[in-house]
N, C-alpha and C. Protein backbone atom coordinates (compact mmCIF):
# COMPACT_ATOMS: atom_id res chain seq x y z
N UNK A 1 76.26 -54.82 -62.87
CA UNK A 1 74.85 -55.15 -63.05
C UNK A 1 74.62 -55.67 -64.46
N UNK A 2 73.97 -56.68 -64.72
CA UNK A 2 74.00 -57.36 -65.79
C UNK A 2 72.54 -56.67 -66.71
N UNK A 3 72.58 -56.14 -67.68
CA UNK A 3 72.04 -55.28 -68.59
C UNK A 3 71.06 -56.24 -69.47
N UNK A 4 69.92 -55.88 -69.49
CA UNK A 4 68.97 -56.81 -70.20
C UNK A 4 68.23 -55.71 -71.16
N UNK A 5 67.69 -56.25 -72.38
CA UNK A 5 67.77 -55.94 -73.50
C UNK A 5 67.25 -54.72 -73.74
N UNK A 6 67.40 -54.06 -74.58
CA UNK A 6 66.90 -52.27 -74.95
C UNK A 6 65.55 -52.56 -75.16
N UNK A 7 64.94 -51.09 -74.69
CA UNK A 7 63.12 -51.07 -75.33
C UNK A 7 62.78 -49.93 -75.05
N UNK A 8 62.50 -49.38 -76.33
CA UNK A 8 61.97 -47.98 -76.55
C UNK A 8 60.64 -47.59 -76.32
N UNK A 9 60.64 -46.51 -75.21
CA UNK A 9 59.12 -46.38 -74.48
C UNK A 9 58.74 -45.04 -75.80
N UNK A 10 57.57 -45.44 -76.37
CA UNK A 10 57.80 -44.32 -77.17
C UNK A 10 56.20 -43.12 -76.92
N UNK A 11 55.97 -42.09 -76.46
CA UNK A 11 54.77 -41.83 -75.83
C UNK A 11 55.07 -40.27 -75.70
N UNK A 12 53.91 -38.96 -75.76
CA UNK A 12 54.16 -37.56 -75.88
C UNK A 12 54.70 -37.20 -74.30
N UNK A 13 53.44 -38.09 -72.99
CA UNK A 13 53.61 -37.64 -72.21
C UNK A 13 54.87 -37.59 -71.22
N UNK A 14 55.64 -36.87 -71.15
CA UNK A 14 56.92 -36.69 -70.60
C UNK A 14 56.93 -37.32 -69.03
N UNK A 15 56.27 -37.31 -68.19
CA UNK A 15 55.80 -37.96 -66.86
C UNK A 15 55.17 -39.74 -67.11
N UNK A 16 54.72 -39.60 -68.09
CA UNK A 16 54.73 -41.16 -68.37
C UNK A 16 55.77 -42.13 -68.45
N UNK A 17 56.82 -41.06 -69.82
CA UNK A 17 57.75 -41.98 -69.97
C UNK A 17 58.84 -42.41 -69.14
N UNK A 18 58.98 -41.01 -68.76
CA UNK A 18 60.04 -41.02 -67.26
C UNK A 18 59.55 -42.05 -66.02
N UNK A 19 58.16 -42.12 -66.09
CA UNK A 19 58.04 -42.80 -64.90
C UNK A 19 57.97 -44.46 -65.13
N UNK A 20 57.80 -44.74 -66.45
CA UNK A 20 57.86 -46.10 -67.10
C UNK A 20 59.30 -46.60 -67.22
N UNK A 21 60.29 -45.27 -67.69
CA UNK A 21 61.95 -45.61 -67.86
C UNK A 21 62.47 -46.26 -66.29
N UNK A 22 62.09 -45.38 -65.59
CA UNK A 22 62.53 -45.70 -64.35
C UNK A 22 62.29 -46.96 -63.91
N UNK A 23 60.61 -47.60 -63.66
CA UNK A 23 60.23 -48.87 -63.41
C UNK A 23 61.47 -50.08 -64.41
N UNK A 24 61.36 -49.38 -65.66
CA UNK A 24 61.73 -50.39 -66.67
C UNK A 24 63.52 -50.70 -66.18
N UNK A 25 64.21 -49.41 -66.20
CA UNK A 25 65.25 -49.49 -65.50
C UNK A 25 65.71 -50.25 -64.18
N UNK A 26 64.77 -50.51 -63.77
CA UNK A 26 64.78 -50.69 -61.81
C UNK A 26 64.75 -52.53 -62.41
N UNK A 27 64.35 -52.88 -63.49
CA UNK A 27 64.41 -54.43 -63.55
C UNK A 27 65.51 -54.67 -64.44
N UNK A 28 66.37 -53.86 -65.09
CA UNK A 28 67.46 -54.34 -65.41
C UNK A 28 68.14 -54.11 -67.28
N UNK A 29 66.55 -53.18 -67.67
CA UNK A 29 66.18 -52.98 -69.00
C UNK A 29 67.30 -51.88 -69.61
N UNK A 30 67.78 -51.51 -70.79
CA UNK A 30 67.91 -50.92 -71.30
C UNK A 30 67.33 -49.48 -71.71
N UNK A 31 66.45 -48.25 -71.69
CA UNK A 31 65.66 -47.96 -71.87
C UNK A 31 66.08 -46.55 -72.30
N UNK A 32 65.63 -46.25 -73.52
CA UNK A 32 65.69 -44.98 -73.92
C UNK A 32 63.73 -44.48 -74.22
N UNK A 33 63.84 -43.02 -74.61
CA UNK A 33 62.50 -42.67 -74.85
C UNK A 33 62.46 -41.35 -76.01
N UNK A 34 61.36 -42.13 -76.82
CA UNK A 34 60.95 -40.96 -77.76
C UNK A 34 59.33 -39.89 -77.39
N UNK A 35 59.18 -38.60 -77.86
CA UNK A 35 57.99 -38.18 -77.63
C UNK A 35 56.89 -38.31 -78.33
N UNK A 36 57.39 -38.81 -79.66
CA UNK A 36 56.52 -39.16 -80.77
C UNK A 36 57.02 -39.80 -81.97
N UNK A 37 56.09 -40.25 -82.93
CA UNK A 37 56.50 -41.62 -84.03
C UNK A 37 58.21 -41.30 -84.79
N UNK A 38 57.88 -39.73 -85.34
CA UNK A 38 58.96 -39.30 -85.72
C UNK A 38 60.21 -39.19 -85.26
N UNK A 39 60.41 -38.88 -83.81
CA UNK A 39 61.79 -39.05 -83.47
C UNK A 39 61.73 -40.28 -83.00
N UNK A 40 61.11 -41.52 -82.98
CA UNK A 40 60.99 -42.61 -82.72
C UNK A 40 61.49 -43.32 -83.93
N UNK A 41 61.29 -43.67 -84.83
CA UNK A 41 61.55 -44.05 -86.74
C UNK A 41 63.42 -43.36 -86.36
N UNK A 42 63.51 -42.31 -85.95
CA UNK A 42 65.26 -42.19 -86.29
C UNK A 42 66.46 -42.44 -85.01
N UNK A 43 65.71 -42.66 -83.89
CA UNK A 43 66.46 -43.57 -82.92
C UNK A 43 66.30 -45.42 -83.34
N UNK A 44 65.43 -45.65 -83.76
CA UNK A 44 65.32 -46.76 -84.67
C UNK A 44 66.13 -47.04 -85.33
N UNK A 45 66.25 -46.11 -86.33
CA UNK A 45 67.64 -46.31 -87.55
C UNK A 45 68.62 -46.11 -86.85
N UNK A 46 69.04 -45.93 -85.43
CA UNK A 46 70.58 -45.62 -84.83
C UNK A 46 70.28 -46.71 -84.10
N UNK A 47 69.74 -47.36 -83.53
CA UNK A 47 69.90 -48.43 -82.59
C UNK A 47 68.24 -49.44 -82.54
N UNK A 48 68.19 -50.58 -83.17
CA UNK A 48 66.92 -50.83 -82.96
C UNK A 48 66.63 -52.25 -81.40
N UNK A 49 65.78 -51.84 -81.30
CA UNK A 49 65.49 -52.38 -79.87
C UNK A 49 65.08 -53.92 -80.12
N UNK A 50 64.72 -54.25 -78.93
CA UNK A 50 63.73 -55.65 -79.41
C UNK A 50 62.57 -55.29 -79.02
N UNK A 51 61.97 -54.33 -78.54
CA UNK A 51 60.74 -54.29 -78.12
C UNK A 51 60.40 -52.45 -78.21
N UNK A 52 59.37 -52.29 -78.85
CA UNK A 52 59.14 -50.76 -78.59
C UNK A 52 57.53 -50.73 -77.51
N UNK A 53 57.39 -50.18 -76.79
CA UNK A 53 56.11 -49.87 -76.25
C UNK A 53 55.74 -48.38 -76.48
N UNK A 54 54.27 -48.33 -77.26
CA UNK A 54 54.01 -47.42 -78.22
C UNK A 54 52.73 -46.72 -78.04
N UNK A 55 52.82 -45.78 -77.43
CA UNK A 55 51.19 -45.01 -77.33
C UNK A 55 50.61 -44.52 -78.49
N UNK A 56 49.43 -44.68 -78.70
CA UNK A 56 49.11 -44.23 -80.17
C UNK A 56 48.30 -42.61 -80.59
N UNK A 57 47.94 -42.17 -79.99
CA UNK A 57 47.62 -40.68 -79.73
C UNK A 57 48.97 -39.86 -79.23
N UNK A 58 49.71 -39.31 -80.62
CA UNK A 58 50.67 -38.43 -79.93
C UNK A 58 51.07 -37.28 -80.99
N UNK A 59 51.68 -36.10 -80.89
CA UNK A 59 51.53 -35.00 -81.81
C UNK A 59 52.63 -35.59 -82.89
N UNK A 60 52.90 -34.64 -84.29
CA UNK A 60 53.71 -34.98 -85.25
C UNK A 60 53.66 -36.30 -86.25
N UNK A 61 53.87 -37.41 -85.32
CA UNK A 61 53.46 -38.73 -86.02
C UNK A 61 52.79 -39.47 -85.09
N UNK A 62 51.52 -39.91 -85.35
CA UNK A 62 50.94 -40.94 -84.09
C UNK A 62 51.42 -42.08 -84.11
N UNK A 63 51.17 -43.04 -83.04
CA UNK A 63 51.69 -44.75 -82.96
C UNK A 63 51.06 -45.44 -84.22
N UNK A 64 50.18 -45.08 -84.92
CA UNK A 64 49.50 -45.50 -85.91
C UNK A 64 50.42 -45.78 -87.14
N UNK A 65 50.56 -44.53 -87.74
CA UNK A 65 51.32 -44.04 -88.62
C UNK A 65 53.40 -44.67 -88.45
N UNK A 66 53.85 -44.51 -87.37
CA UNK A 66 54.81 -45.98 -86.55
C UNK A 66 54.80 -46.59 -86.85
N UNK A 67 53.92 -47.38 -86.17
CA UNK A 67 54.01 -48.58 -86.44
C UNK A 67 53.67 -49.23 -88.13
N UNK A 68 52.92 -48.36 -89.22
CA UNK A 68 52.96 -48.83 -90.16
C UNK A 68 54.33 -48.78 -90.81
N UNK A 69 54.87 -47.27 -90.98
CA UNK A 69 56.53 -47.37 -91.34
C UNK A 69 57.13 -48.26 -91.20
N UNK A 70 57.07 -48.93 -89.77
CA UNK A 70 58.53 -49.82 -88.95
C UNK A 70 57.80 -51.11 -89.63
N UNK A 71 56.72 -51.27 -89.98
CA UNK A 71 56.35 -52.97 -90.36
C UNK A 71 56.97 -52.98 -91.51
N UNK A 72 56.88 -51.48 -92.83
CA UNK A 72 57.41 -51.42 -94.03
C UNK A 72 59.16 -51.23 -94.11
N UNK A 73 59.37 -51.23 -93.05
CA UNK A 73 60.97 -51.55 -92.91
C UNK A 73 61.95 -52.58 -93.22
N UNK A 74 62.44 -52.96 -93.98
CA UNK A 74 62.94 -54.23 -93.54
C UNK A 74 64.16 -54.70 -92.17
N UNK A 75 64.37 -53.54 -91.52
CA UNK A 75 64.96 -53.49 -90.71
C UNK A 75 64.67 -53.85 -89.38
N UNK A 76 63.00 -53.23 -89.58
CA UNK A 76 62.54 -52.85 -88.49
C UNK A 76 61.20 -53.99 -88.83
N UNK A 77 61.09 -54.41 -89.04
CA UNK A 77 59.85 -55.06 -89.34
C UNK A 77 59.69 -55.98 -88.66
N UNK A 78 60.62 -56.79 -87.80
CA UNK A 78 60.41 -57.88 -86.57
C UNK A 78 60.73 -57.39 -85.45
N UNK A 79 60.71 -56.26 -85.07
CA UNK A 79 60.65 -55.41 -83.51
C UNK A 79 59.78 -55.86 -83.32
N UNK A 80 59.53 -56.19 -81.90
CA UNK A 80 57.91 -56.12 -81.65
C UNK A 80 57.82 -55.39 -81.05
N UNK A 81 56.35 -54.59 -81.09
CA UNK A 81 55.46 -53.63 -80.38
C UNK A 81 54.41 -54.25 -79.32
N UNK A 82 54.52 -53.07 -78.35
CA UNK A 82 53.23 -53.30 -77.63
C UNK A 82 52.71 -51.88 -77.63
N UNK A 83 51.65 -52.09 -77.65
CA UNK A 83 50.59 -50.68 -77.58
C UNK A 83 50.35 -50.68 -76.47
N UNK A 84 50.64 -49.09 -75.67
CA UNK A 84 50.34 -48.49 -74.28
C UNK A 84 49.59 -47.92 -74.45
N UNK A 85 48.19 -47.70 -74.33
CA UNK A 85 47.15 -46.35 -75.12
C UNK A 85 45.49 -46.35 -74.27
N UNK A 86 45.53 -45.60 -73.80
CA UNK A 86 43.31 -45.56 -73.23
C UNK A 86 42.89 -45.21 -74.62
N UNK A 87 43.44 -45.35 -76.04
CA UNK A 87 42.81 -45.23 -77.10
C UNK A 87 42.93 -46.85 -77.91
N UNK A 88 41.93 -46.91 -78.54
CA UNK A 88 41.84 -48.48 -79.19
C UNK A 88 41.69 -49.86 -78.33
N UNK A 89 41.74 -50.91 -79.40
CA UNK A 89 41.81 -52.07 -78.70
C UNK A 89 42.50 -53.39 -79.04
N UNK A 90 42.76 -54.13 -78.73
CA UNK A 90 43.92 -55.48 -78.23
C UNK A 90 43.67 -56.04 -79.81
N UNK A 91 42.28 -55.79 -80.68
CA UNK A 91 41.80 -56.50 -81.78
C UNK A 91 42.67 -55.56 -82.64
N UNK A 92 42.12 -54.50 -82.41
CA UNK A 92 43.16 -53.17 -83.46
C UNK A 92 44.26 -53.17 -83.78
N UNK A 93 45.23 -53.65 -81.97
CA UNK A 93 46.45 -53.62 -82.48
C UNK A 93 46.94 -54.83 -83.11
N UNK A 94 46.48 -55.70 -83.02
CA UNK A 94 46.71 -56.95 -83.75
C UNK A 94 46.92 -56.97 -85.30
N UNK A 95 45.72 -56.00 -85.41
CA UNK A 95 45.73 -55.53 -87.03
C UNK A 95 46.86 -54.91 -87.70
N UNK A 96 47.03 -54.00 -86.48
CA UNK A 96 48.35 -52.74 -87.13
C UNK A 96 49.54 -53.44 -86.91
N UNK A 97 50.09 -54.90 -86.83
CA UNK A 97 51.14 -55.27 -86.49
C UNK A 97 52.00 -55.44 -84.90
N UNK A 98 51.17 -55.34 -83.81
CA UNK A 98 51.83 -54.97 -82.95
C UNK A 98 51.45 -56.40 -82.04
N UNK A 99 52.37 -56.67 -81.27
CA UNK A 99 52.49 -58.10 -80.83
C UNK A 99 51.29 -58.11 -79.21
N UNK A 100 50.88 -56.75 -79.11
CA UNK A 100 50.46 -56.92 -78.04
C UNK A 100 49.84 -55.30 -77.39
N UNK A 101 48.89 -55.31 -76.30
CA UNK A 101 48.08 -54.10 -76.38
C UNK A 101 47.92 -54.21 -74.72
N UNK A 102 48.34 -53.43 -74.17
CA UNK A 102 48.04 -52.40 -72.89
C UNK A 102 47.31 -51.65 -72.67
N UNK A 103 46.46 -51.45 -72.00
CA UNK A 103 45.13 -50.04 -72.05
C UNK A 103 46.14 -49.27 -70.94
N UNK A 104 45.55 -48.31 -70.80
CA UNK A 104 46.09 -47.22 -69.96
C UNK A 104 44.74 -47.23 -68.97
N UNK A 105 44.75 -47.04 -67.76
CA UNK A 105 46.34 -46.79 -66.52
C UNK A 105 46.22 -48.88 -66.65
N UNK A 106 47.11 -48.99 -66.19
CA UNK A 106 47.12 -50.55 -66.39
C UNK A 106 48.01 -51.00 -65.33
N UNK A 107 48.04 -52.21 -64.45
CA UNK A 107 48.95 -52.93 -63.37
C UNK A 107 50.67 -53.10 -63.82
N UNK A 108 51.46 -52.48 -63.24
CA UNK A 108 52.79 -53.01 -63.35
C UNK A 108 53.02 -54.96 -63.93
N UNK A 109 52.04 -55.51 -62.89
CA UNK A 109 52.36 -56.83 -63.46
C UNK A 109 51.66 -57.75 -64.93
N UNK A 110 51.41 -56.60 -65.36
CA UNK A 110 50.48 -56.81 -66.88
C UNK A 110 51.44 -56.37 -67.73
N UNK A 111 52.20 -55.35 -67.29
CA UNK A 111 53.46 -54.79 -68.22
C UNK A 111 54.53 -55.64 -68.36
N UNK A 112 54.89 -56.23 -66.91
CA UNK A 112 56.07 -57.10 -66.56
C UNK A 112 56.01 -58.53 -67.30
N UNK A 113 54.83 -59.02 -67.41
CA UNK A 113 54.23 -60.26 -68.08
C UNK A 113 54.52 -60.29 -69.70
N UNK A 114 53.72 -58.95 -69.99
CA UNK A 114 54.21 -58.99 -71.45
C UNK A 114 55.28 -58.49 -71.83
N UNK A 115 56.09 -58.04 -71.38
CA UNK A 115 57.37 -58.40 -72.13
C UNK A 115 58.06 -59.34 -71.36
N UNK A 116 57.67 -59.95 -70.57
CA UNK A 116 58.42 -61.33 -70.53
C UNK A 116 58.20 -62.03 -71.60
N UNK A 117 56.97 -62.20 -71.92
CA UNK A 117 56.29 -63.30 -72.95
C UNK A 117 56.89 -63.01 -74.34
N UNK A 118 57.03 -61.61 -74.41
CA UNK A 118 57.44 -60.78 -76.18
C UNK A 118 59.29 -61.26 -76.29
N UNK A 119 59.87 -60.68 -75.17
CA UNK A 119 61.15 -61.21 -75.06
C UNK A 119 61.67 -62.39 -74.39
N UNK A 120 61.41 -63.19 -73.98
CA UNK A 120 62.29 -64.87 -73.45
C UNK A 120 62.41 -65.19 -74.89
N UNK A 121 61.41 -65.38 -75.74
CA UNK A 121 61.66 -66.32 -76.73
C UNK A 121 62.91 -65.83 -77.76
N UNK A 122 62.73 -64.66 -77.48
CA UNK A 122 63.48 -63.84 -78.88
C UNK A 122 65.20 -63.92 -77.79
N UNK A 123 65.12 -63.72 -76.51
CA UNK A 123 66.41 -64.11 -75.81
C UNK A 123 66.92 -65.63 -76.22
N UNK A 124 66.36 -66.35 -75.68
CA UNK A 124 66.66 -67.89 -76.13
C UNK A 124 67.30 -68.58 -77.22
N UNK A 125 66.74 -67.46 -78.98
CA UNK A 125 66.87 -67.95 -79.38
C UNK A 125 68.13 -67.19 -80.30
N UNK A 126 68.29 -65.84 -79.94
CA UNK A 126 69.54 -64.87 -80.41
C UNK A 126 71.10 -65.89 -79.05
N UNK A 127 70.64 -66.46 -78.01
CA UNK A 127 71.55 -66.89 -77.01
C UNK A 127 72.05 -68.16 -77.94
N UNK A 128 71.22 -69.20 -78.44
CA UNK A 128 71.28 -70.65 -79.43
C UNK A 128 71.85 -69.96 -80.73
N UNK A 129 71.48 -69.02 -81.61
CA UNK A 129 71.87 -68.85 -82.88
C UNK A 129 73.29 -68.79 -82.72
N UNK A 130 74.62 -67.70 -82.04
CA UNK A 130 75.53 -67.89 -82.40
C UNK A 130 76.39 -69.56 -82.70
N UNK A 131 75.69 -69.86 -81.48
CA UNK A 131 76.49 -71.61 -81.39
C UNK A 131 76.71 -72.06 -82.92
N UNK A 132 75.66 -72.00 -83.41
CA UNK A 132 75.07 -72.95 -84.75
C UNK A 132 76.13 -73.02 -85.15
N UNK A 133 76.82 -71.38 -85.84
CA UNK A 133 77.84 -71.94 -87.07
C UNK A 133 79.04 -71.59 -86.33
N UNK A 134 79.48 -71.87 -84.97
CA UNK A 134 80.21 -72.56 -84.68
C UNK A 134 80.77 -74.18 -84.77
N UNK A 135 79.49 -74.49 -84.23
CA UNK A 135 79.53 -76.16 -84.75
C UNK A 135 79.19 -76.44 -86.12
N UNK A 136 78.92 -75.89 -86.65
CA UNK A 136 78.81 -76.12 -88.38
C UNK A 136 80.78 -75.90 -89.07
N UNK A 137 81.37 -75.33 -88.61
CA UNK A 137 82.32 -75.28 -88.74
C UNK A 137 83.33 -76.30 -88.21
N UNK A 138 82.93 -76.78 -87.24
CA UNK A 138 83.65 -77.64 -86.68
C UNK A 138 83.49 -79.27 -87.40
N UNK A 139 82.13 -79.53 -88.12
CA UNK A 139 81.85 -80.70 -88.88
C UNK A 139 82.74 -80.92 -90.21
């Protein structure tokens, strides 16, 4: 089965994430899960994803407080985020760095859409980069 790219569901509620891993799994995703910002920030530093989806109401560290760290990262600072949350709005997360905003309870094909849209481009263009300095070498 051909493995498509990691993305960290990161959210308190344990029935959420499990039930989001699974969907996310069933299309071919990579998918690990944190319960909150803090153990989220150090699966980060062990493996960073291309995409985190990030609830922002959660105990220890909220998605708030996240997502500001990971922007001050230099590591982490071009992940993109999407916000999963019945808290805030699409304007908010825009503010806090995050590429994109989900309300809660929300359609499977609103989820499926945006990370198509967050990841093709970033596929496309990690698939074109190795070539380059192949053929740069070859000139």
């Amino acid at each position: 089965m051909r493995r498509w790219p990691y993305i960290l569901v990161v959210d308190d509620d344990a029935d959420f994430r499990s039930g989001l891993r699974t969907a996310l799994e069933m299309k071919g995703y990579q998918v690990d899960e944190a319960a909150n910002g803090a153990e989220a920030l150090l699966k980060l530093g062990e493996k960073p994803p291309l995409l985190v989806l990030l609830d922002l109401q959660m105990p220890v560290m909220n998605g708030r407080e996240m997502l500001q760290r990971m922007r001050a990262t230099p590591d982490l600072k071009e992940v993109s985020v999407v916000i999963i949350s019945g808290f805030g709005f699409e304007w908010e997360a825009e503010l806090m760095g995050a590429q994109g905003y989900i309300g809660k309870p929300f359609e499977s094909q609103e989820l499926e859409a945006t990370i198509a849209n967050l990841l093709r481009p970033r596929l496309v263009t990690s698939r074109i980069a190795p070539e380059k300095p192949a053929e740069k070498l070859r000139s």
